[in-house]
Protein backbone atom coordinates (compact mmCIF):
# COMPACT_ATOMS: atom_id res chain seq x y z
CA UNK A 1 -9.88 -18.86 17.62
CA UNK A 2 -9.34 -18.71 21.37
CA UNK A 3 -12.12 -20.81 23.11
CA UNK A 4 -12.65 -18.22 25.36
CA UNK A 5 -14.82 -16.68 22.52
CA UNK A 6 -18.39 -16.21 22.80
CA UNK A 7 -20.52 -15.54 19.43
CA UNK A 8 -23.48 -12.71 19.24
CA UNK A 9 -25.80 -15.53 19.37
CA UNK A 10 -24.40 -15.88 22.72
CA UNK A 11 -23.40 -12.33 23.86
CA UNK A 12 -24.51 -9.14 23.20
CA UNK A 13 -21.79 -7.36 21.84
CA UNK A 14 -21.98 -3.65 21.73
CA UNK A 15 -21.47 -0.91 19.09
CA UNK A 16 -17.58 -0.08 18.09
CA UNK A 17 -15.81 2.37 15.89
CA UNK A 18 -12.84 1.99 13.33
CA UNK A 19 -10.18 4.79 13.20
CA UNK A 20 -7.08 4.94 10.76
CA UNK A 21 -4.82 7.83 9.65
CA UNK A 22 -3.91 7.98 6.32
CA UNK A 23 -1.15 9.65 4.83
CA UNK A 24 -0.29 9.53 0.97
CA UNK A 25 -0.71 5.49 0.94
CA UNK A 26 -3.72 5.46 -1.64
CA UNK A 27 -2.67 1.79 -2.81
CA UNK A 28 -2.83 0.66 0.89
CA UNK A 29 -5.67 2.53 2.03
CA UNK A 30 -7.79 1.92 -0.98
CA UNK A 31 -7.36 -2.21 0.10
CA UNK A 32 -7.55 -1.52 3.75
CA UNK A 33 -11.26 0.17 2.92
CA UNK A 34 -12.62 -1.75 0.07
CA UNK A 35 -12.41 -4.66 2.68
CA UNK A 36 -13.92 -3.36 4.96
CA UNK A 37 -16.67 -2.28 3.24
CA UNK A 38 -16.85 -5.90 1.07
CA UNK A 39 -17.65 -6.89 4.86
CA UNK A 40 -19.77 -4.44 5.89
CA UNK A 41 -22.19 -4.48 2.26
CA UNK A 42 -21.77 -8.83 2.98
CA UNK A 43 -23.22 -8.21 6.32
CA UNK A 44 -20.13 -10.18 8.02
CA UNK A 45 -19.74 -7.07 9.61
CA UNK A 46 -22.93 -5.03 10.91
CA UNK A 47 -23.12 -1.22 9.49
CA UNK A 48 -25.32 -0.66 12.51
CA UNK A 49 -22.81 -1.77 15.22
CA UNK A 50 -19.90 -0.08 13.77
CA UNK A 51 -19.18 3.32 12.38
CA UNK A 52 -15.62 3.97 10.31
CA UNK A 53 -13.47 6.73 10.79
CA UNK A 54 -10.56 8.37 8.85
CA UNK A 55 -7.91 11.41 9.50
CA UNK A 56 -6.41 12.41 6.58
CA UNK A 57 -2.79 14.06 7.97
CA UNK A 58 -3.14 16.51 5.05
CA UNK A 59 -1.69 14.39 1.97
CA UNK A 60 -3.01 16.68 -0.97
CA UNK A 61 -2.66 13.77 -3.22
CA UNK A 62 -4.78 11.32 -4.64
CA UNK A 63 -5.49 9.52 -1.04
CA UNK A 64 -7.91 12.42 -0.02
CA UNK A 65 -9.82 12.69 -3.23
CA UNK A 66 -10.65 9.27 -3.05
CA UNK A 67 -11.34 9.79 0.58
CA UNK A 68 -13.42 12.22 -0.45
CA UNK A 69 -15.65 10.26 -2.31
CA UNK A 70 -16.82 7.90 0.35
CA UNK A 71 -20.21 8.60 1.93
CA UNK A 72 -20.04 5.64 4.15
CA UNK A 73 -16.84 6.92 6.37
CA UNK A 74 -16.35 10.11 8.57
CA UNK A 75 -13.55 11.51 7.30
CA UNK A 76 -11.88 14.65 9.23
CA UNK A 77 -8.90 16.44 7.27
CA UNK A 78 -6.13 18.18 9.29
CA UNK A 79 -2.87 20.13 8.68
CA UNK A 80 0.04 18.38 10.98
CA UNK A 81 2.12 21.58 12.20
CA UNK A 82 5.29 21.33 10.89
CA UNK A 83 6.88 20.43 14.28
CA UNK A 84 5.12 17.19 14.36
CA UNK A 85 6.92 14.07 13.47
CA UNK A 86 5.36 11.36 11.87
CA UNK A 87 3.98 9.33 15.29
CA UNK A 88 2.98 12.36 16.85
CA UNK A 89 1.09 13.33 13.56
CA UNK A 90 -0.59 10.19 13.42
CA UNK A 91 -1.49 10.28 17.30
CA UNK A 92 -3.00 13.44 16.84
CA UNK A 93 -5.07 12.27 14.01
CA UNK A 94 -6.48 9.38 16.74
CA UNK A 95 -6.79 11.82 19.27
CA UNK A 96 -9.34 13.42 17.68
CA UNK A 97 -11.55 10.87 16.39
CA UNK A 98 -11.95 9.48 20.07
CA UNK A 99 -13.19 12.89 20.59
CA UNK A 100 -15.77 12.55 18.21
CA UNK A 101 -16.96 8.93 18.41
CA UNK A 102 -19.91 8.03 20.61
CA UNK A 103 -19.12 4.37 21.00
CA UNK A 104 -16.99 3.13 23.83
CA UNK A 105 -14.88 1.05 22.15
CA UNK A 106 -12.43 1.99 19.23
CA UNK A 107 -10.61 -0.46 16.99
CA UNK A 108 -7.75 1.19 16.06
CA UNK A 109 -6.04 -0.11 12.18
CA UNK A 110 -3.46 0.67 10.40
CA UNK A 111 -3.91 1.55 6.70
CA UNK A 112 -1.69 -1.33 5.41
CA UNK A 113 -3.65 -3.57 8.03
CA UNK A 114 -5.79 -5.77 6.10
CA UNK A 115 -9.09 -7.81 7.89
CA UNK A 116 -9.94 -10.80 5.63
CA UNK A 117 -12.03 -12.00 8.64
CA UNK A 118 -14.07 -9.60 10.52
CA UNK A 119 -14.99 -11.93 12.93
CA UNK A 120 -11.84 -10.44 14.62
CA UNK A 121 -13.97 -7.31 16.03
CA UNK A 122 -15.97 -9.42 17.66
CA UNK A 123 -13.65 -11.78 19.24
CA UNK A 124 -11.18 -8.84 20.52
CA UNK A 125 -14.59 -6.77 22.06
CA UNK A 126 -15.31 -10.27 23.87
CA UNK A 127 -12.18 -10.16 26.17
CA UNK A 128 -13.21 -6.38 26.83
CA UNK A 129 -17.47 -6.91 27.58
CA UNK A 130 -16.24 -9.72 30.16
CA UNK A 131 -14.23 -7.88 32.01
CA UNK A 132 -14.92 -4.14 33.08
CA UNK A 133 -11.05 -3.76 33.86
CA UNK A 134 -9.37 -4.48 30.40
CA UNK A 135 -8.01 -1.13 29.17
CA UNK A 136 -7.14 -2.84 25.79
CA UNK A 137 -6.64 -5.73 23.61
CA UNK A 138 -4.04 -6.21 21.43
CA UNK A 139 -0.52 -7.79 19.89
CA UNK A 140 2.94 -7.00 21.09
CA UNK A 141 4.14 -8.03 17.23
CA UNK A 142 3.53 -6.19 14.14
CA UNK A 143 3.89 -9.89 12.09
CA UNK A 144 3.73 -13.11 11.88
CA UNK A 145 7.38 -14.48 12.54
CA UNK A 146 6.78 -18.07 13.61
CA UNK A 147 7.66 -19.89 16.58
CA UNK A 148 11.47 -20.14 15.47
CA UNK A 149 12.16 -16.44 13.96
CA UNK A 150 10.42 -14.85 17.38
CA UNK A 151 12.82 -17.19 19.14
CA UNK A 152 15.96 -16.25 17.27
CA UNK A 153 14.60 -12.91 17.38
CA UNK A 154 14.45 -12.51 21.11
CA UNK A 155 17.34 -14.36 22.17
CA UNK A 156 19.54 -12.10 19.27
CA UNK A 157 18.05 -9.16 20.99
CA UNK A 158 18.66 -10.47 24.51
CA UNK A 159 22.06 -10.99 24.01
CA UNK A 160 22.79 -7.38 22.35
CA UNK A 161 20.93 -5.66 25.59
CA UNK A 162 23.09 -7.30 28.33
CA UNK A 163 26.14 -6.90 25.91
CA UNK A 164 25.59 -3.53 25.66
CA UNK A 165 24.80 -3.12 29.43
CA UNK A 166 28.46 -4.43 30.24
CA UNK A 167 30.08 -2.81 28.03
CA UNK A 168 28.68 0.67 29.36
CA UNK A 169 29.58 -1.02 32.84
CA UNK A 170 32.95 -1.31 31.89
CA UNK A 171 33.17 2.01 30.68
CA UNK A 172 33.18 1.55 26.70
CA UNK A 173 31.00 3.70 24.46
CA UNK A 174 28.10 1.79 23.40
CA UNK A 175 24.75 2.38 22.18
CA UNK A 176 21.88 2.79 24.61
CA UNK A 177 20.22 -0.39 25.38
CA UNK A 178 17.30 -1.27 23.69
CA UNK A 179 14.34 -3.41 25.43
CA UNK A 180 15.03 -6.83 24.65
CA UNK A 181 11.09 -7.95 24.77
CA UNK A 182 8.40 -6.43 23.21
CA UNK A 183 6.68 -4.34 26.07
CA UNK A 184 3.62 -2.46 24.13
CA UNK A 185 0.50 -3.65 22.49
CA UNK A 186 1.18 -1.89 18.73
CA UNK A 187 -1.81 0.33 16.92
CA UNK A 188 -1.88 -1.54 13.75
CA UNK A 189 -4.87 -4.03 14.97
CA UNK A 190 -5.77 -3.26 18.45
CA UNK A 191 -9.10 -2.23 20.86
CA UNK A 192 -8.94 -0.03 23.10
CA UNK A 193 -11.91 1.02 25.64
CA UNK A 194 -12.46 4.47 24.45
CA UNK A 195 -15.12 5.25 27.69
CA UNK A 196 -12.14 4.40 29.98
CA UNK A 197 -9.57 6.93 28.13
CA UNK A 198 -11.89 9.64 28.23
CA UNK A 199 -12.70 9.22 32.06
CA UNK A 200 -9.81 9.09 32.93
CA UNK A 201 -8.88 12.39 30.71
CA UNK A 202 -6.49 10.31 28.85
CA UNK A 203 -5.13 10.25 24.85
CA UNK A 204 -3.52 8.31 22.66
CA UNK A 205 -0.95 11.36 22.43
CA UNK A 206 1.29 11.79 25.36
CA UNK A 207 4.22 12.58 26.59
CA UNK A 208 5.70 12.91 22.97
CA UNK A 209 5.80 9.19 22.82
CA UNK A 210 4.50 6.76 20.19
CA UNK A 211 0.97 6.64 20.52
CA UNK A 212 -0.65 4.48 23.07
CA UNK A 213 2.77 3.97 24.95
CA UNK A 214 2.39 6.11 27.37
CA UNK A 215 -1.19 5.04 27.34
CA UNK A 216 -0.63 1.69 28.62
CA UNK A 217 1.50 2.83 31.23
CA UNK A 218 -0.68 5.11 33.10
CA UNK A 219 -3.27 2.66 32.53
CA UNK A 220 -1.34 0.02 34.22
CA UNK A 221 -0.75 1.88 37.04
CA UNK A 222 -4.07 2.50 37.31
CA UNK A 223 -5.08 -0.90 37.94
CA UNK A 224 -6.27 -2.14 34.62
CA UNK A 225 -5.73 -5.08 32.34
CA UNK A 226 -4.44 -5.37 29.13
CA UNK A 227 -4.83 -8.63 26.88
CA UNK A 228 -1.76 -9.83 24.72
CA UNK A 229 -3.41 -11.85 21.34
CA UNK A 230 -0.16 -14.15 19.83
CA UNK A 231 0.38 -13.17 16.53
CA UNK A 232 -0.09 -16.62 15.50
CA UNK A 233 -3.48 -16.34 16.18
CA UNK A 234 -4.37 -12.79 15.11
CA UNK A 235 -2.89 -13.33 11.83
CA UNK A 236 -5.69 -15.77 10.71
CA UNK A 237 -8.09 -12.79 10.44
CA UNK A 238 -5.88 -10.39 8.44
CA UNK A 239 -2.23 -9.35 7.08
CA UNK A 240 -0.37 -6.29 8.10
CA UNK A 241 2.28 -5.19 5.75
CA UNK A 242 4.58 -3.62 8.68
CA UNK A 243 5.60 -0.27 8.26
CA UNK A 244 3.94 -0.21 4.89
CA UNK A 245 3.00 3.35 5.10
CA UNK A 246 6.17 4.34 6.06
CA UNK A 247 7.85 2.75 2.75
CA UNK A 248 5.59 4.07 0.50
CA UNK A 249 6.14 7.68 2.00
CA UNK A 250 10.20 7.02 2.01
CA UNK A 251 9.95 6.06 -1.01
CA UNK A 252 11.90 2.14 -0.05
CA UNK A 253 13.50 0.57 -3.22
CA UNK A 254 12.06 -2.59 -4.19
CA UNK A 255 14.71 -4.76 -2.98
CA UNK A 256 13.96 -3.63 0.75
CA UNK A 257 12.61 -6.70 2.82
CA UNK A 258 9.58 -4.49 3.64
CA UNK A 259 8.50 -3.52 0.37
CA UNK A 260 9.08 -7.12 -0.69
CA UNK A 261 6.52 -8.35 1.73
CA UNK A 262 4.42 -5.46 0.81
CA UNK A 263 3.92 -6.53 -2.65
CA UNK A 264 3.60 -9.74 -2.05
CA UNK A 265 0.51 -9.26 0.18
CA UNK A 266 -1.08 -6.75 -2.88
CA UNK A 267 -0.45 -9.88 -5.16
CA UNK A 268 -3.37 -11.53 -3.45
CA UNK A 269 -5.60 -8.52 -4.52
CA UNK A 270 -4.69 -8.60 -7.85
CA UNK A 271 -7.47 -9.29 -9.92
């Protein structure tokens, strides 16, 4: 844990809320919750400091009913228009439980983001309580790859951007360059300071770009801070199955890598 951290015997840490969108990942969900609440019922985490929210993106499937059946979460159901794709779904699903939540800080999770340690709350809202300038806390990488594979996986990367660049430069056809380095702080474990969105007349929801992208930009050009967490260390308080969601709704066969990693993260929960 970063030494930077300050316990509650040592800070008073204020009240926070929890937001996820679920969509048709039951399995997932179901683990993402039952956690949560194993920590909340434990006391690790404190029901009075923290209130859980859910959007169901209208999955009329067994997700909601069991959604339904929890009296401890605010759950809000919506009907995505069918123009929305699936990021702007989900960012409209965020949207509107920082219109509802009273706290000024939101956590936001994925539903295939697992918190075996929720000791993590506290340590990401002690960056933010210290300093009335950080926008958000967060991690630019949706896993744990290790010192090597983020090396391989940057200098790979690196090399495909430039060799891209020159071959546009020389007039070839070539794909658009991508952006070499990870650049945004990704929604599947990060706080945000929900007082400074709303003053600012901000949302998660912009410019028809993943949610929180365009976020962070305005943001930075207002002036405030953002802290980057390494995955190395935020990956000792939970597991993320990366794009979980998105294989379960796509239906991935079993011998794609991220439906491999999926199930070997539910093997841990099976009893």
């Amino acid at each position: 844990m970063d030494s930077n951290y300050k316990n509650e015997n040592s800070m008073k840490l204020p009240k926070f809320s929890i937001a996820l969108v679920n969509y048709k990942t039951l399995e997932l969900t179901k683990i993402c919750l039952d956690l949560l609440k194993k920590h909340i019922d434990s006391g690790d985490l404190d029901k009075d400091r923290v209130d859980v929210w859910v959007v169901d993106n209208h999955s009329q499937d067994a997700s909601v009913e069991y959604l339904r059946t929890l009296e401890w979460i605010n759950l809000i159901e919506r009907a995505p228009t069918e123009s929305e794709s699936g990021f702007a779904a989900h960012g409209k699903g965020l949207d509107l439980i920082l219109e509802r939540i009273q706290s000024d800080y939101v956590f936001l999770l994925h539903t295939d983001t697992f918190i075996y340690d929720p000791s993590v709350f506290d340590w990401l809202l002690s960056y933010c309580v210290t300093n009335e300038k950080m926008a958000a806390v967060g991690c630019l990488e949706q896993l744990n790859r290790g010192y090597l594979r983020t090396a391989w996986r940057v200098s790979s990367r690196f090399y495909k951007h430039y060799f891209r660049r020159l071959k546009l430069a020389l007039g070839f056809t070539a794909r658009e360059p991508k952006p070499y380095k990870e650049e945004y702080i990704k929604s599947f474990c990060a706080l945000w300071n929900a007082k400074l969105i709303k003053q600012h007349g901000y949302s998660f929801l912009m410019a028809n770009r993943i949610p929180g992208y365009e976020l962070q930009d305005k943001l930075k050009l207002d002036g405030y801070q953002f802290k980057l967490i390494s995955p190395m260390k935020l990956f000792k308080f939970l597991d993320h199955v990366e794009a979980g969601t998105v294989g379960l709704v796509l239906s991935y066969n079993e011998m794609n890598r991220r439906v491999k990693r999926k199930n070997s993260i539910l093997k841990k929960f099976e009893s």
